[in-house]
N, C-alpha and C. Protein backbone atom coordinates (compact mmCIF):
# COMPACT_ATOMS: atom_id res chain seq x y z
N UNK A 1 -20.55 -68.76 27.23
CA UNK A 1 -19.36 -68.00 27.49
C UNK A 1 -18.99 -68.10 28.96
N UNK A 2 -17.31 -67.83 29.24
CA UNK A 2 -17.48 -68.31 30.44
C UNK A 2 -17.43 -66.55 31.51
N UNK A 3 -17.27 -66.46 32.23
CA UNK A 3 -17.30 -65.22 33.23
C UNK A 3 -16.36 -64.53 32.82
N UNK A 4 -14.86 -65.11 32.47
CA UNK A 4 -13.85 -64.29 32.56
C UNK A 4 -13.84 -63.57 31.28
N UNK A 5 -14.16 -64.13 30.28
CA UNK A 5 -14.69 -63.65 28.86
C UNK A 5 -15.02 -62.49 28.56
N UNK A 6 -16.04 -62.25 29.53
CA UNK A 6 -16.63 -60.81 29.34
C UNK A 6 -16.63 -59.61 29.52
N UNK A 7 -15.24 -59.61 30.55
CA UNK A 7 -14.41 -58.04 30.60
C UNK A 7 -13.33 -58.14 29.47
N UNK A 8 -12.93 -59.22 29.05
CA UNK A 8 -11.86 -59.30 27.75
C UNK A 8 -12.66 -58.30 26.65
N UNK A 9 -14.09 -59.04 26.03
CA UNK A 9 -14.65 -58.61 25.28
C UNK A 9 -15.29 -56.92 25.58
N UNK A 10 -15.32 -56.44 26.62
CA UNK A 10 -15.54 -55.12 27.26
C UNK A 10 -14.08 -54.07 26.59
N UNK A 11 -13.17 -55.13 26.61
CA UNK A 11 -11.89 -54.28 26.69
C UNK A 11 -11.78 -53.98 25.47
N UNK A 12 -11.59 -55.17 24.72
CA UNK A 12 -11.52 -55.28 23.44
C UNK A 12 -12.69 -54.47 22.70
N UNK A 13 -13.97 -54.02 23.00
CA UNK A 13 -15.04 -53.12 22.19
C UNK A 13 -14.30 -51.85 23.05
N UNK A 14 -14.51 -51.63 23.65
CA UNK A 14 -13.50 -50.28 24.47
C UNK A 14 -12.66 -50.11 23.66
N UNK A 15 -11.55 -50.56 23.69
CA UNK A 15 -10.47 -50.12 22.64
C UNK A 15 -10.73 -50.30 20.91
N UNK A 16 -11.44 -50.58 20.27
CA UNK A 16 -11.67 -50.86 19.44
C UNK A 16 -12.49 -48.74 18.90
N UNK A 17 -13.58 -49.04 19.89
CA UNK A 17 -14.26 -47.88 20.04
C UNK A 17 -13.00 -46.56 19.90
N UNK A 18 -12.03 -46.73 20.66
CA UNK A 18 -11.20 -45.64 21.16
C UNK A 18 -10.58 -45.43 20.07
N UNK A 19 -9.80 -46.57 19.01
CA UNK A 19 -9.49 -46.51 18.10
C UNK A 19 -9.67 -46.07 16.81
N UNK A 20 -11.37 -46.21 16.88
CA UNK A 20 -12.01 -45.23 15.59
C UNK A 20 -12.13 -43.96 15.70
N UNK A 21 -12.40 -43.96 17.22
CA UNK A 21 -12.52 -42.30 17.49
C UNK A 21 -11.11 -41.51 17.29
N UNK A 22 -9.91 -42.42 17.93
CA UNK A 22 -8.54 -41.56 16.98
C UNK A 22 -8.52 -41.58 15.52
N UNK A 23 -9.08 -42.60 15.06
CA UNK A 23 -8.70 -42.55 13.12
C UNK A 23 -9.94 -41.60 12.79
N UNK A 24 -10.68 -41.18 13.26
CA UNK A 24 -11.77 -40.29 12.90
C UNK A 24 -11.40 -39.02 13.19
N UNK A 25 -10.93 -38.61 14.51
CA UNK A 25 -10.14 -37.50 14.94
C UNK A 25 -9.03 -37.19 13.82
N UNK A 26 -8.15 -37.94 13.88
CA UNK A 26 -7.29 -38.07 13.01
C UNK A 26 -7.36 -37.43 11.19
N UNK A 27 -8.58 -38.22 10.82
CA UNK A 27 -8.79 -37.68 9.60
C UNK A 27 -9.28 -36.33 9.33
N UNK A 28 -10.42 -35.91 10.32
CA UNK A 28 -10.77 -34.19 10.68
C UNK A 28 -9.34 -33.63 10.60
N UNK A 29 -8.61 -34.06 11.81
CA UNK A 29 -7.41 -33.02 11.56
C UNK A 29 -6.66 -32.93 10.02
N UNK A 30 -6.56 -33.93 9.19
CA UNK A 30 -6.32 -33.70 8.42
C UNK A 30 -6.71 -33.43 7.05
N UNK A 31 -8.05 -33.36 7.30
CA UNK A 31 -8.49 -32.52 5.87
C UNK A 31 -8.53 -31.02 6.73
N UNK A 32 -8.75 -30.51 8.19
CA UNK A 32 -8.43 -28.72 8.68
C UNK A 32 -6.71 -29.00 7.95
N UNK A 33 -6.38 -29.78 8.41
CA UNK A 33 -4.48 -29.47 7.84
C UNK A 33 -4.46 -28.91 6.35
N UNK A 34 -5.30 -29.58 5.28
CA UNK A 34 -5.29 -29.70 3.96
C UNK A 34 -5.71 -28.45 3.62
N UNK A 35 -7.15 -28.00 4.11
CA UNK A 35 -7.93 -27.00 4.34
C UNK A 35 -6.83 -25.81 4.37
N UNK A 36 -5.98 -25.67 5.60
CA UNK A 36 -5.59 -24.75 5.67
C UNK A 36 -4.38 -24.29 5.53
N UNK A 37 -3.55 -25.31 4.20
CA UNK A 37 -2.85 -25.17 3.79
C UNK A 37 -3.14 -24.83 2.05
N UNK A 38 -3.88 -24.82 1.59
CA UNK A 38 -5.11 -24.09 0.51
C UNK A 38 -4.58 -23.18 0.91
N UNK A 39 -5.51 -22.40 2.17
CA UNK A 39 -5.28 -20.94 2.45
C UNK A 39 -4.38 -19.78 2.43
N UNK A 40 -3.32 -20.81 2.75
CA UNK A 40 -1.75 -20.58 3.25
C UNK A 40 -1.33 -19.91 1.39
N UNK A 41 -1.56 -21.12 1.11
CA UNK A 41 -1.10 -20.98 -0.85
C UNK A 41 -1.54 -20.11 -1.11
N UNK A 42 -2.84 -19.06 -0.73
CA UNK A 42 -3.70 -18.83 -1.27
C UNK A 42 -3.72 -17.12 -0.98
N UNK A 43 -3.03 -17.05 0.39
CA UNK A 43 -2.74 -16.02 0.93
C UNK A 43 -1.29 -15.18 0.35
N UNK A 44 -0.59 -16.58 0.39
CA UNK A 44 1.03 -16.13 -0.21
C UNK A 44 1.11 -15.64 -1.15
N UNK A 45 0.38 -15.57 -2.49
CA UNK A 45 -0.34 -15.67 -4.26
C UNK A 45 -0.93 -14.28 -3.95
N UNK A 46 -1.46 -14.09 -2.55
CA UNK A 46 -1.61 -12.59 -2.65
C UNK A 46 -0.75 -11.38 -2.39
N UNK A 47 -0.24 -12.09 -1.53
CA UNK A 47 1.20 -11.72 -1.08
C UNK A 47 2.31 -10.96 -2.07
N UNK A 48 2.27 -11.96 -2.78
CA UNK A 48 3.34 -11.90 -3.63
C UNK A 48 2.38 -10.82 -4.86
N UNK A 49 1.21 -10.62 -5.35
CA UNK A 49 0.87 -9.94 -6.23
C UNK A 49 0.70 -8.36 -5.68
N UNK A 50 0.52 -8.16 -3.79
CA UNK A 50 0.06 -6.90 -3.74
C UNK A 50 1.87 -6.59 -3.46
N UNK A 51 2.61 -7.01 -3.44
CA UNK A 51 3.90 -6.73 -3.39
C UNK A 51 4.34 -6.03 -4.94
N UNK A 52 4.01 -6.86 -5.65
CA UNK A 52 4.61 -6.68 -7.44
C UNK A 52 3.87 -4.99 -7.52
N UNK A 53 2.45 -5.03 -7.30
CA UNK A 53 1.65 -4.00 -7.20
C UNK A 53 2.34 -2.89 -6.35
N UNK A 54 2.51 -3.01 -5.76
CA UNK A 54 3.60 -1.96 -4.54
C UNK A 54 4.33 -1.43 -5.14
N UNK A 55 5.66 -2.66 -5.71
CA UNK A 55 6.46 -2.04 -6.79
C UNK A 55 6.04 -1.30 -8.57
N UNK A 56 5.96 -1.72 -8.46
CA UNK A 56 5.16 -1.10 -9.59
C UNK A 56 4.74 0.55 -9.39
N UNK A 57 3.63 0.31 -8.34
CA UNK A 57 3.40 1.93 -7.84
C UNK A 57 4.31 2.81 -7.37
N UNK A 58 5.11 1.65 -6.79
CA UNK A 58 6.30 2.76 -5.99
C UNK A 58 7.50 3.70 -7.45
N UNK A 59 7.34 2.61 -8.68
CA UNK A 59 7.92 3.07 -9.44
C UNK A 59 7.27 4.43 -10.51
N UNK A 60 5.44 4.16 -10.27
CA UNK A 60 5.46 5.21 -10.57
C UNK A 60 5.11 6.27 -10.21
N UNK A 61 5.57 6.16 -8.73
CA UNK A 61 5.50 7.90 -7.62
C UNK A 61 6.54 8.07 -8.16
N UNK A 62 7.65 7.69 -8.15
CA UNK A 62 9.30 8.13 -8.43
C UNK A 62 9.37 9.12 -9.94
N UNK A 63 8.72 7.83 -10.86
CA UNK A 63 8.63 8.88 -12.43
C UNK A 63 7.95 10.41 -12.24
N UNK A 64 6.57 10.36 -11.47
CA UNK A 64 5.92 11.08 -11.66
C UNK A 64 6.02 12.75 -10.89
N UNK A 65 7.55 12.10 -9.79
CA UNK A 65 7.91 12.83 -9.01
C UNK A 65 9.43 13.39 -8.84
N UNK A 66 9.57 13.24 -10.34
CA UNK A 66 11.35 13.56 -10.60
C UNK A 66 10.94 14.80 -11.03
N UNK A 67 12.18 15.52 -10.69
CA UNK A 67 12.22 17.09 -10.64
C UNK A 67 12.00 17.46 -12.32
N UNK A 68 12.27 17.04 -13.21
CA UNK A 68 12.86 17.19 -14.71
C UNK A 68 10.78 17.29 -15.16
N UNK A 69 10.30 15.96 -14.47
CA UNK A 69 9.05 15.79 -15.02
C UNK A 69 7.75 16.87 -14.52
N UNK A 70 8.09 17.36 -13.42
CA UNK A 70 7.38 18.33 -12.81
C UNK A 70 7.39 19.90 -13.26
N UNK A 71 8.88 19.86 -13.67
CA UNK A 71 9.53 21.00 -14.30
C UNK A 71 8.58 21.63 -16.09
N UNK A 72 8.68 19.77 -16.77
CA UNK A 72 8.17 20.46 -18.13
C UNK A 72 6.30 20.47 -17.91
N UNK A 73 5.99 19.36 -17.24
CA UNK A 73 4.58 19.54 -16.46
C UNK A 73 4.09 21.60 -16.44
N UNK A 74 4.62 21.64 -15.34
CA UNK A 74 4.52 23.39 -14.93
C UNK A 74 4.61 24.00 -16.18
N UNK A 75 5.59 23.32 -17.25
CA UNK A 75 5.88 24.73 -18.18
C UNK A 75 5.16 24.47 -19.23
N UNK A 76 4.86 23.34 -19.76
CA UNK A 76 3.82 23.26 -20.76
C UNK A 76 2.12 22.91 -20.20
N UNK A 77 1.94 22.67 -19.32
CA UNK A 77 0.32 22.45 -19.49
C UNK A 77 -0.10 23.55 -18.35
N UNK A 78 0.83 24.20 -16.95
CA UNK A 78 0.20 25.47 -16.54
C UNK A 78 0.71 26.86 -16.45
N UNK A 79 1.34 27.00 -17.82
CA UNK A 79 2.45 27.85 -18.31
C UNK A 79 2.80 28.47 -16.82
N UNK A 80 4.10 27.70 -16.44
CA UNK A 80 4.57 28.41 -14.98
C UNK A 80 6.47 28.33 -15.90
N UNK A 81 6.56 29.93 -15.71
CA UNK A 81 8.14 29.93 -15.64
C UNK A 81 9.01 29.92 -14.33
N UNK A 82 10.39 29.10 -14.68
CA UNK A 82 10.99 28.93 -13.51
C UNK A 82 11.68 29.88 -13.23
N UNK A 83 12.23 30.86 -12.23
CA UNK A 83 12.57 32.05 -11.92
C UNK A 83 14.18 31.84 -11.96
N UNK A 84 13.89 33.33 -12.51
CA UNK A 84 15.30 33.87 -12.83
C UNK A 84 15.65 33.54 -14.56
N UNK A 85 14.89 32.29 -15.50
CA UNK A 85 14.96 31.51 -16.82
C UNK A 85 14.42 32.61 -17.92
N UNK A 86 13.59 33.92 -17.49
CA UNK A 86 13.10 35.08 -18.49
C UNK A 86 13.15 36.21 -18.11
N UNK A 87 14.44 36.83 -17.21
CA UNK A 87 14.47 38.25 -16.88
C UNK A 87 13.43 39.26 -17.34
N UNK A 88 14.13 39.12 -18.79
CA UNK A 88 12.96 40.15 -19.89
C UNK A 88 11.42 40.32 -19.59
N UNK A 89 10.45 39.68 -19.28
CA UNK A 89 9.13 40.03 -18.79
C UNK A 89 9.11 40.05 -17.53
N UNK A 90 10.37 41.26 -16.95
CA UNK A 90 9.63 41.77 -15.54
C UNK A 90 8.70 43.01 -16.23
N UNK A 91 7.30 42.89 -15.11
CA UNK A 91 6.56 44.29 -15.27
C UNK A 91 6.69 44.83 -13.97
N UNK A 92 6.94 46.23 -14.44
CA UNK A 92 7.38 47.28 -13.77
C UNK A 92 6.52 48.43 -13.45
N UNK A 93 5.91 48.94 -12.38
CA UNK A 93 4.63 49.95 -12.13
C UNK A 93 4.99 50.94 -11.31
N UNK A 94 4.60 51.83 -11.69
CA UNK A 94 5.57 53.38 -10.95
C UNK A 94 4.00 53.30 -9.61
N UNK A 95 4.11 53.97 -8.53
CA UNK A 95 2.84 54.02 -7.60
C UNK A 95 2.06 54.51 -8.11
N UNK A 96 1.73 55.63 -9.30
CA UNK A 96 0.64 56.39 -9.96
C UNK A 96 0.28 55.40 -10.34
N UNK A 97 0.75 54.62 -11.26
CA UNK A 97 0.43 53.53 -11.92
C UNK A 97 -0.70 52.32 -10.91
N UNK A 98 -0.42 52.31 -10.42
CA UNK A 98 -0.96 51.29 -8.76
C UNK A 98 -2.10 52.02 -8.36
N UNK A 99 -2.24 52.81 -8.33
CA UNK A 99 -3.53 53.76 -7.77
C UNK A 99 -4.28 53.90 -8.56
N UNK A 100 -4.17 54.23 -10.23
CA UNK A 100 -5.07 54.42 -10.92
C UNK A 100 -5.34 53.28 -11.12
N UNK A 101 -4.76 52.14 -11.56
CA UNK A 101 -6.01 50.28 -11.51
C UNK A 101 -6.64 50.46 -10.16
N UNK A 102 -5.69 50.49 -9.05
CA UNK A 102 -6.64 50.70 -7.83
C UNK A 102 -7.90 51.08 -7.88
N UNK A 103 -7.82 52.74 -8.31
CA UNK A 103 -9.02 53.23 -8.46
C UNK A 103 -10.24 52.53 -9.31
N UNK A 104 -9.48 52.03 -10.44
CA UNK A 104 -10.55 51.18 -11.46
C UNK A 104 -10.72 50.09 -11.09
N UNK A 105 -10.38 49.63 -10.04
CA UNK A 105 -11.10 48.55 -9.75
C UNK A 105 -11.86 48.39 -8.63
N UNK A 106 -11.75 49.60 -7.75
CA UNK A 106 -12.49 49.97 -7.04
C UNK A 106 -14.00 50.46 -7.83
N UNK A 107 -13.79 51.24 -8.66
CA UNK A 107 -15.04 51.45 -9.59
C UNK A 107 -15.97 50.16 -10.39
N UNK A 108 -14.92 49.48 -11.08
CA UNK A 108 -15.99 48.17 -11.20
C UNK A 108 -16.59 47.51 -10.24
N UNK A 109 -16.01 47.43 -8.59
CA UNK A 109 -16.61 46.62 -7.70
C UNK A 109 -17.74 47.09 -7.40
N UNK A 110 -18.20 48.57 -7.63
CA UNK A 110 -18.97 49.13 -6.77
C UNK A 110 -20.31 48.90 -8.05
């Protein structure tokens, strides 16, 4: 070989070298690209289900919180009447009246 030869061939393994190391670089980046576009899909899919879920719930605070549903709630399962709807069962206690439970219940406590 002659002298001048051998920085050609220097150059040429140099760049050769440099070149795998970009197509190697290169391919890492693109399976992280691939990688983390999986994720991306993967995140959005959740996205989109805790959203549906949201709605959904949000629809049933609204049912569960309409005046109409709270109303027969109270009146059939913790017998609550709505005021002013049964005049007729006011109870009425003169102060004698008030003193003597008073008294009797002062007597059972003791």
């Amino acid at each position: 070989m002659k002298k001048s030869s051998k920085p050609l061939i220097i150059i040429i393994t140099a760049l050769l070298v440099l070149i795998t190391i970009i197509i190697l670089i290169s391919q890492g980046l693109r399976l992280k690209y691939e990688e983390l576009q999986r994720q991306l899909a993967q995140l959005e899919s959740q996205v989109k289900t805790e959203k549906t879920q949201s709605v959904g719930l949000q629809a049933n605070y609204q049912m569960l919180t309409a005046e109409d549903v709270i109303k027969k709630y109270a009146t059939n399962k913790l017998g609550l009447v709505a005021t002013g709807s049964d005049p007729v069962r006011k109870v009425i206690l003169s102060t004698e009246d008030i003193a003597k439970l008073s008294e009797s219940v002062w007597k059972v406590n003791e």
